[in-house]
N, C-alpha and C. Protein backbone atom coordinates (compact mmCIF):
# COMPACT_ATOMS: atom_id res chain seq x y z
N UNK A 1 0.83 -1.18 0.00
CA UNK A 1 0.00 0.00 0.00
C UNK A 1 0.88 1.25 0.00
N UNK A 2 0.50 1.96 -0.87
CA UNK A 2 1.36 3.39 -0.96
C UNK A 2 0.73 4.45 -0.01
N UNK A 3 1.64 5.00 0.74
CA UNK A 3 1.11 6.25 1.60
C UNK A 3 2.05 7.54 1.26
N UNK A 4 1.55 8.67 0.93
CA UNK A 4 2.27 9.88 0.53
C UNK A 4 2.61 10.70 2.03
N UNK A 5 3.89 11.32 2.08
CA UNK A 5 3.93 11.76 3.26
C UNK A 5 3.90 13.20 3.23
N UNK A 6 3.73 13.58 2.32
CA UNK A 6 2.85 15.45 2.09
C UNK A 6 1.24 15.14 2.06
N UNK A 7 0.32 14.20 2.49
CA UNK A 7 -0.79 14.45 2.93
C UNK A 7 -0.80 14.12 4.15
N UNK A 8 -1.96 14.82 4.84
CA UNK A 8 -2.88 14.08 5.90
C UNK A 8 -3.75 13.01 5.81
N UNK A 9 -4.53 12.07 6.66
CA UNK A 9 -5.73 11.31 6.96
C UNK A 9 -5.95 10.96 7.38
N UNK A 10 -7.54 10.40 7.21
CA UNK A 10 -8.54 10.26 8.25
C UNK A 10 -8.24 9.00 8.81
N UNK A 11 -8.79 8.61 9.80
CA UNK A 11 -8.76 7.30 10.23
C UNK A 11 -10.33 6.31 9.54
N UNK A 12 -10.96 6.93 8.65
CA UNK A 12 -11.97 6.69 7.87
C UNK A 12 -11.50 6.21 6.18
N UNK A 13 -10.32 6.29 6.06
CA UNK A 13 -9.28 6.29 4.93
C UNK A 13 -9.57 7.62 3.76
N UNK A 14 -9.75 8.90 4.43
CA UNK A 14 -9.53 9.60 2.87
C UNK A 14 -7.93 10.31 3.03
N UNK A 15 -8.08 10.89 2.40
CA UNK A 15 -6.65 11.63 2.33
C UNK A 15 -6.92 13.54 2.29
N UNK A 16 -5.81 14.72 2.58
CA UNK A 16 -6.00 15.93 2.51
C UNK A 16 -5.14 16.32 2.32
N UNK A 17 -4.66 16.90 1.18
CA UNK A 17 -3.88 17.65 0.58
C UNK A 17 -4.30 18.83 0.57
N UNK A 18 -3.31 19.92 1.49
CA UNK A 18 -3.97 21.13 1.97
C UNK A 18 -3.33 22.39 0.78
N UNK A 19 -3.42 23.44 0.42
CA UNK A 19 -3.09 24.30 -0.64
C UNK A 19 -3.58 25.42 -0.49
N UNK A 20 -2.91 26.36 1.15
CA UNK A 20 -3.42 27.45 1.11
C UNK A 20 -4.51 27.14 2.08
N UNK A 21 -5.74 28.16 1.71
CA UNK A 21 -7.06 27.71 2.73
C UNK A 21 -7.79 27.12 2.34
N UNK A 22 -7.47 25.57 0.75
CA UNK A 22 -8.26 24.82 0.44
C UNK A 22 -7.91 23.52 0.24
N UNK A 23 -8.00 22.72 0.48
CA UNK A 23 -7.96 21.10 0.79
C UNK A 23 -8.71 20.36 -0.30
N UNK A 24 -7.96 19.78 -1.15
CA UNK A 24 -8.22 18.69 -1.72
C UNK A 24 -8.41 17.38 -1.09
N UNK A 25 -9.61 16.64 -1.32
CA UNK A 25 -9.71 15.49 -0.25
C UNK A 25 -10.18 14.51 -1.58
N UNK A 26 -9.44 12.73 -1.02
CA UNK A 26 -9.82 11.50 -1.54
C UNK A 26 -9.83 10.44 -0.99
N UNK A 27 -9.81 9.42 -1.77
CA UNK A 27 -9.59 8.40 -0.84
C UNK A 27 -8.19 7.79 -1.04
N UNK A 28 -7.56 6.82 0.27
CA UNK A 28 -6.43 5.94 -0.04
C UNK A 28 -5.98 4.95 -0.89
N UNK A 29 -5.02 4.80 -1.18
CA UNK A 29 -4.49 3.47 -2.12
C UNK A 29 -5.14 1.90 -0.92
N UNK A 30 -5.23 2.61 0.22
CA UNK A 30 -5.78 1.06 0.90
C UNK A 30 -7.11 0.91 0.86
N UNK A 31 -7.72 1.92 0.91
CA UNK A 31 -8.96 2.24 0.74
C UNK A 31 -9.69 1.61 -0.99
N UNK A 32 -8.83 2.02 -1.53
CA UNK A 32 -9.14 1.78 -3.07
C UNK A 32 -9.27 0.43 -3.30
N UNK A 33 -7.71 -0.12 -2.54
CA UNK A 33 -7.81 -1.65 -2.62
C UNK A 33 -8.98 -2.81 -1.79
N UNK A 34 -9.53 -1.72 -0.83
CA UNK A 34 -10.39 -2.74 -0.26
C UNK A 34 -11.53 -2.39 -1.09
N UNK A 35 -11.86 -1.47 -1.73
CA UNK A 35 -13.20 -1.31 -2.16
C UNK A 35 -13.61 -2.36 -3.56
N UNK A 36 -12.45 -2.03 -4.13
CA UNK A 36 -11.92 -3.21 -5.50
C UNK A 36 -12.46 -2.17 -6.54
N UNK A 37 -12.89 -2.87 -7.44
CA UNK A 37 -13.11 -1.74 -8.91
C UNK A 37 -14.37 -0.44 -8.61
N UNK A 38 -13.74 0.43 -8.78
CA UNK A 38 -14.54 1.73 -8.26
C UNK A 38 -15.71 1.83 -9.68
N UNK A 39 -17.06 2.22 -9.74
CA UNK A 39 -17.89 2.08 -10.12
C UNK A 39 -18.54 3.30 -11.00
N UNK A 40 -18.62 4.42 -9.53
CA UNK A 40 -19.32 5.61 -9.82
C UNK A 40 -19.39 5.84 -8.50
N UNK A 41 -18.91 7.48 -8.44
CA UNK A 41 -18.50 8.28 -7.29
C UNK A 41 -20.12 9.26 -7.00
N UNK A 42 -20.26 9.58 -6.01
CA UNK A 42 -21.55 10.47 -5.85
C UNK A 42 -20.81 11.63 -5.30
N UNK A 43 -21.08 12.59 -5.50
CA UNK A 43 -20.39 13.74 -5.08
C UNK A 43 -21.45 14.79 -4.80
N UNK A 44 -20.81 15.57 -3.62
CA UNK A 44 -21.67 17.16 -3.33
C UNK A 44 -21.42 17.80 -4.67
N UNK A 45 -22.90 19.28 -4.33
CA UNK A 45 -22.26 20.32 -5.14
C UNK A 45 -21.43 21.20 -4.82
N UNK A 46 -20.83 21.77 -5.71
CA UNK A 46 -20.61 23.03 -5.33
C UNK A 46 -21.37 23.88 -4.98
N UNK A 47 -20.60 24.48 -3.81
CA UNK A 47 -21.16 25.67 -2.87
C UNK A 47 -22.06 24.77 -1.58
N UNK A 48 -21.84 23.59 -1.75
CA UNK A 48 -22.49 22.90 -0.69
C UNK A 48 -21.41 23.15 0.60
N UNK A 49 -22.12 22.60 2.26
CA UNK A 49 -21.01 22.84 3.34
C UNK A 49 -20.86 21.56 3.42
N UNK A 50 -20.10 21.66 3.90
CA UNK A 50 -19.60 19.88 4.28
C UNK A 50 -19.36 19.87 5.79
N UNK A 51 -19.32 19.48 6.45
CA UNK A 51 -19.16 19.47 8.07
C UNK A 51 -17.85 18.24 8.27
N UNK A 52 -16.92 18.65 9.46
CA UNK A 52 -15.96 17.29 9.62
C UNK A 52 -17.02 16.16 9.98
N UNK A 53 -16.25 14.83 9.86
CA UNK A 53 -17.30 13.36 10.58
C UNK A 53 -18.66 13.44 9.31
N UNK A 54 -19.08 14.24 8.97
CA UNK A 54 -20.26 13.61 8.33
C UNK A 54 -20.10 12.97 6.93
N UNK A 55 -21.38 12.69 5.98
CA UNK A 55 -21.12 12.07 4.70
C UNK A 55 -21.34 12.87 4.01
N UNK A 56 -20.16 12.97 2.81
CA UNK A 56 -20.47 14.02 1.34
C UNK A 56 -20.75 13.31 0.30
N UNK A 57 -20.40 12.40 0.52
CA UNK A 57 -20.90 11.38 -0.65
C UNK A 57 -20.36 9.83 -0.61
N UNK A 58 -20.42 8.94 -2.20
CA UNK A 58 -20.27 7.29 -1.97
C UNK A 58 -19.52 7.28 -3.05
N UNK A 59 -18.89 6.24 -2.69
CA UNK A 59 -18.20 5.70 -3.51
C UNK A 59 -18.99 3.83 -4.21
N UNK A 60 -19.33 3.84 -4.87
CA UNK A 60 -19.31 2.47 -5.22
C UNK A 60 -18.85 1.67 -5.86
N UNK A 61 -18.50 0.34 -5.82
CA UNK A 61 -17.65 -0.43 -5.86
C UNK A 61 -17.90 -2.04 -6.82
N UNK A 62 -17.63 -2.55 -7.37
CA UNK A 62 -18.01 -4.17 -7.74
C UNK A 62 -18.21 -4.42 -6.19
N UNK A 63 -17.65 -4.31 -5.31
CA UNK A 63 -17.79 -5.04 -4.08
C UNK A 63 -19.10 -4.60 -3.16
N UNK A 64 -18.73 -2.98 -2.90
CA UNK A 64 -19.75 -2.63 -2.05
C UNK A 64 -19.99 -1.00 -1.77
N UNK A 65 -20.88 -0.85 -1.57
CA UNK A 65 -20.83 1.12 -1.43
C UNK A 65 -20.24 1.89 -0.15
N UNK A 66 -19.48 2.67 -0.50
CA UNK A 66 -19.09 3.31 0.86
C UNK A 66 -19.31 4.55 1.07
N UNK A 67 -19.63 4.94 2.24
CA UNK A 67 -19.82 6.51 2.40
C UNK A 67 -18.13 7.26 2.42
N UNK A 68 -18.30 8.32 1.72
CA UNK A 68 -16.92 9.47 2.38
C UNK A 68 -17.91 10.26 3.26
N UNK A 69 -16.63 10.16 4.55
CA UNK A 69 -17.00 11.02 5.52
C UNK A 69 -15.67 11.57 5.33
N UNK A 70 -16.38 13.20 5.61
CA UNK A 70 -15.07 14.22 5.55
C UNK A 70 -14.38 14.31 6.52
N UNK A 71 -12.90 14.60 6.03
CA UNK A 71 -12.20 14.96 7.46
C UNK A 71 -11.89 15.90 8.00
N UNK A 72 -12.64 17.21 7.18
CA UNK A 72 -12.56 18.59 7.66
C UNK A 72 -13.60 18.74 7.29
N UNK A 73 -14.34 20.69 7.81
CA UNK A 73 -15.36 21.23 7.25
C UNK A 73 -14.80 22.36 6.17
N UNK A 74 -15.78 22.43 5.37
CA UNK A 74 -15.37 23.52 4.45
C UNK A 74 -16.90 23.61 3.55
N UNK A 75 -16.47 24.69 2.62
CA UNK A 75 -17.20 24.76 1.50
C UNK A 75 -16.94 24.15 0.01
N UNK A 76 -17.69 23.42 -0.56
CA UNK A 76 -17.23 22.53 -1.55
C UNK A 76 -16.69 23.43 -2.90
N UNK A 77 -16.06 23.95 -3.36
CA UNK A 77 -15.37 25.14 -4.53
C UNK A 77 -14.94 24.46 -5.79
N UNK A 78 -15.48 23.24 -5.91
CA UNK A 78 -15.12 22.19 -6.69
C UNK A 78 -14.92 20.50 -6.64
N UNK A 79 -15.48 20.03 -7.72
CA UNK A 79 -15.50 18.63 -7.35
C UNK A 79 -14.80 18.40 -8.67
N UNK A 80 -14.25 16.79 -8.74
CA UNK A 80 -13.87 16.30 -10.10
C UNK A 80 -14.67 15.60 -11.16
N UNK A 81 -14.73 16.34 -11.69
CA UNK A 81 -15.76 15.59 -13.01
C UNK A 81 -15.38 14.61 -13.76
N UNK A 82 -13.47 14.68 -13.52
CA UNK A 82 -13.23 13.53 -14.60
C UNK A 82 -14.10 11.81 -14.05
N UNK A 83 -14.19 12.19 -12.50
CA UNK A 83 -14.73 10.64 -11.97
C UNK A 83 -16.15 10.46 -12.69
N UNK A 84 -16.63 11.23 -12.92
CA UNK A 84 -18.19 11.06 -13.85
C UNK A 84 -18.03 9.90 -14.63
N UNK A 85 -16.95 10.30 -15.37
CA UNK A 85 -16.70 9.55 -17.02
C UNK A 85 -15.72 8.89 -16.49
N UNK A 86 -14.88 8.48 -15.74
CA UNK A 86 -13.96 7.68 -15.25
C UNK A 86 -13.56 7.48 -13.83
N UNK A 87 -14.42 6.69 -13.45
CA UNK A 87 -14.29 6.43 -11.91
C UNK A 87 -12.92 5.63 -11.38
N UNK A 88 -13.27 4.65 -12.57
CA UNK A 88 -12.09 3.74 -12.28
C UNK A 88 -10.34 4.50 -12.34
N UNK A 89 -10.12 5.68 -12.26
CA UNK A 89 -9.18 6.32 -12.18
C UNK A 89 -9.08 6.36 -10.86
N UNK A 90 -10.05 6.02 -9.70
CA UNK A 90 -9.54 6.36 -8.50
C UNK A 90 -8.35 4.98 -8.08
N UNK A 91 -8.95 3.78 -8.50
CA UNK A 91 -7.95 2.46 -8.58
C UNK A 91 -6.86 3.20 -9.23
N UNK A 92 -6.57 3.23 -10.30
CA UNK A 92 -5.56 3.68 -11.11
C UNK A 92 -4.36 4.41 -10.39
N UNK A 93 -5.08 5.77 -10.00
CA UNK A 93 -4.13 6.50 -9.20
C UNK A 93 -5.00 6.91 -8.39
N UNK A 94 -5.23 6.68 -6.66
CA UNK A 94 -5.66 7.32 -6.13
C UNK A 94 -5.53 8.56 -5.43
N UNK A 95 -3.89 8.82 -5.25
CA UNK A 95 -3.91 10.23 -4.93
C UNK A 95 -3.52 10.98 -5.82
N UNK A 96 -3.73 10.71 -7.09
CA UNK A 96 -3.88 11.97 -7.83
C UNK A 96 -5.35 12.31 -8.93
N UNK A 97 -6.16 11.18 -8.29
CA UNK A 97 -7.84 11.71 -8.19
C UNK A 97 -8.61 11.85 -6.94
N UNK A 98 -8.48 13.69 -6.89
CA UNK A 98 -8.93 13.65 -5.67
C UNK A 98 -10.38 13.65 -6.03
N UNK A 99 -11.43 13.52 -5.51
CA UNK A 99 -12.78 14.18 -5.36
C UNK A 99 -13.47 15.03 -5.09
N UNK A 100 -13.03 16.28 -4.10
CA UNK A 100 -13.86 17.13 -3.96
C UNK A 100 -12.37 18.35 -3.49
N UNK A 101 -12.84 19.36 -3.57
CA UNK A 101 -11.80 20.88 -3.15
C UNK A 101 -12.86 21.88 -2.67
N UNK A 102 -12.37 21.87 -1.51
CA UNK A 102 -13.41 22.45 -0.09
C UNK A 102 -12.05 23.63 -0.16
N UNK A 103 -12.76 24.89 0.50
CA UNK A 103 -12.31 25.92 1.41
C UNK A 103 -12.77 25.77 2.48
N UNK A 104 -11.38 25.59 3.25
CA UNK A 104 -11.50 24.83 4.85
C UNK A 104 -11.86 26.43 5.00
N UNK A 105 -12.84 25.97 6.31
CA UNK A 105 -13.87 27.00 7.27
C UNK A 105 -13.04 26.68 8.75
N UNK A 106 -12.62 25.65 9.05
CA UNK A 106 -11.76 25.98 10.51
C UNK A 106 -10.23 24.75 10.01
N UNK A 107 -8.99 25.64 9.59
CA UNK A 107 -7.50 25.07 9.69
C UNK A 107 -7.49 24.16 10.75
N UNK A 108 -7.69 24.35 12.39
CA UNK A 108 -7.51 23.77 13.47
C UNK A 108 -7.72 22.32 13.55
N UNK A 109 -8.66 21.94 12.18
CA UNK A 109 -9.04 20.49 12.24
C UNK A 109 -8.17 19.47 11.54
N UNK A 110 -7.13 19.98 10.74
CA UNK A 110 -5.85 19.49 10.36
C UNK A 110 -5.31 18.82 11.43
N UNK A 111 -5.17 19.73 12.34
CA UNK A 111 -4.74 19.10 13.94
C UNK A 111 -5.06 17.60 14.41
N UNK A 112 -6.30 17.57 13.58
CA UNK A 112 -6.92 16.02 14.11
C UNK A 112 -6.62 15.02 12.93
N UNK A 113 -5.83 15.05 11.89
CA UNK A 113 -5.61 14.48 11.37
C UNK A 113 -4.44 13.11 11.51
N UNK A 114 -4.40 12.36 10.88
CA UNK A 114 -2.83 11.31 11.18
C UNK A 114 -1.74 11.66 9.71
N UNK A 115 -0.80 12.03 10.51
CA UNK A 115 0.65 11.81 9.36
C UNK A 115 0.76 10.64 8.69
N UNK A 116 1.39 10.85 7.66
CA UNK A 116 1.64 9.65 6.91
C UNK A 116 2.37 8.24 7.71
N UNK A 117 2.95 8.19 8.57
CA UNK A 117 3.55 7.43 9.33
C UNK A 117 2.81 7.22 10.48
N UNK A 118 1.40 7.99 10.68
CA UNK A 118 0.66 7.64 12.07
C UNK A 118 -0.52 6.76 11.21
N UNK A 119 -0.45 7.08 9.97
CA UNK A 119 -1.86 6.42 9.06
C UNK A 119 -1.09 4.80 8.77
N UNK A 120 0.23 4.89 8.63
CA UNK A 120 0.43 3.46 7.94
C UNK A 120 0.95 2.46 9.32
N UNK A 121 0.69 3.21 10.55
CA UNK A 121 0.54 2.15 11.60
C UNK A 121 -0.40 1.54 12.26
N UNK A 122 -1.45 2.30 11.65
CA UNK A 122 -3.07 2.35 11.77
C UNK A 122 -3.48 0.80 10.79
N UNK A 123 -2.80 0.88 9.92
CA UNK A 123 -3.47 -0.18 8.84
C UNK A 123 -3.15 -1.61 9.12
C-alpha cells in the first residue's frame, strides 16, 4: 500500500492535501484496494457545506458502497468531473484523483488528522 507523506488522513481512509485555505480530499491506495473496482463516485455540489465526521458522498464499488466522511469542514469550490466519465481512475491512481476541493472554514481540524507514518501504523 502506498502512503504519501505530504498528505494528511482520516482514520476513515480519505486523504487531505492542503493548498493554502483549500484542501483537496480523496480516498487511499488502501482504501481503493479494499473497495476493488470503483464504479461511480456520488459527489456534493458546489457551494455545498460539508461538516468534519459527516457524509459528502459514496463511492461504489463491484464489491460494495461506501460513504466518504469528511475529514474537515469547508465549502465545496469544486468537485472532479473527470470521476463522472472515469471512476475507475480512483484504482488507477488514487492520490492523484482527488474528489472534492473544499475551502476549509476551521485550519484547526488538520490538527486532528494522522501523518503519513501515524496512518500506515493504523493499517
Amino acid at each position: 500500500m502506498k502512503v504519501l507523506e505530504n498528505l494528511k488522513y482520516s482514520s476513515d481512509h480519505e486523504w487531505v492535501k492542503v493548498e493554502g485555505e483549500f484542501a483537496f480530499i480523496g480516498i487511499t491506495d488502501f482504501a481503493q484496494d479494499q473497495l476493488g473496482e470503483v464504479l461511480f463516485v456520488e459527489m456534493p455540489e458546489v457551494e455545498d457545506e460539508i461538516e468534519k465526521g459527516s457524509d459528502f458522498g459514496v463511492v461504489e464499488s463491484s464489491k460494495v458502497a461506501s460513504d466518504l466522511v469528511s475529514p474537515i469542514s469547508g465549502e465545496v469550490v469544486q468537485i472532479n468531473e473527470n470521476l463522472e466519465d472515469a471512476p475507475e481512475s480512483i484504482n488507477e491512481d488514487p492520490y492523484g484523483s482527488w474528489i472534492v476541493k473544499i475551502k476549509m472554514s476551521d485550519v484547526s481540524e488538520l490538527d486532528d488528522l494522522l501523518s503519513a507514518t501515524d496512518y500506515e501504523a493504523s493499517l
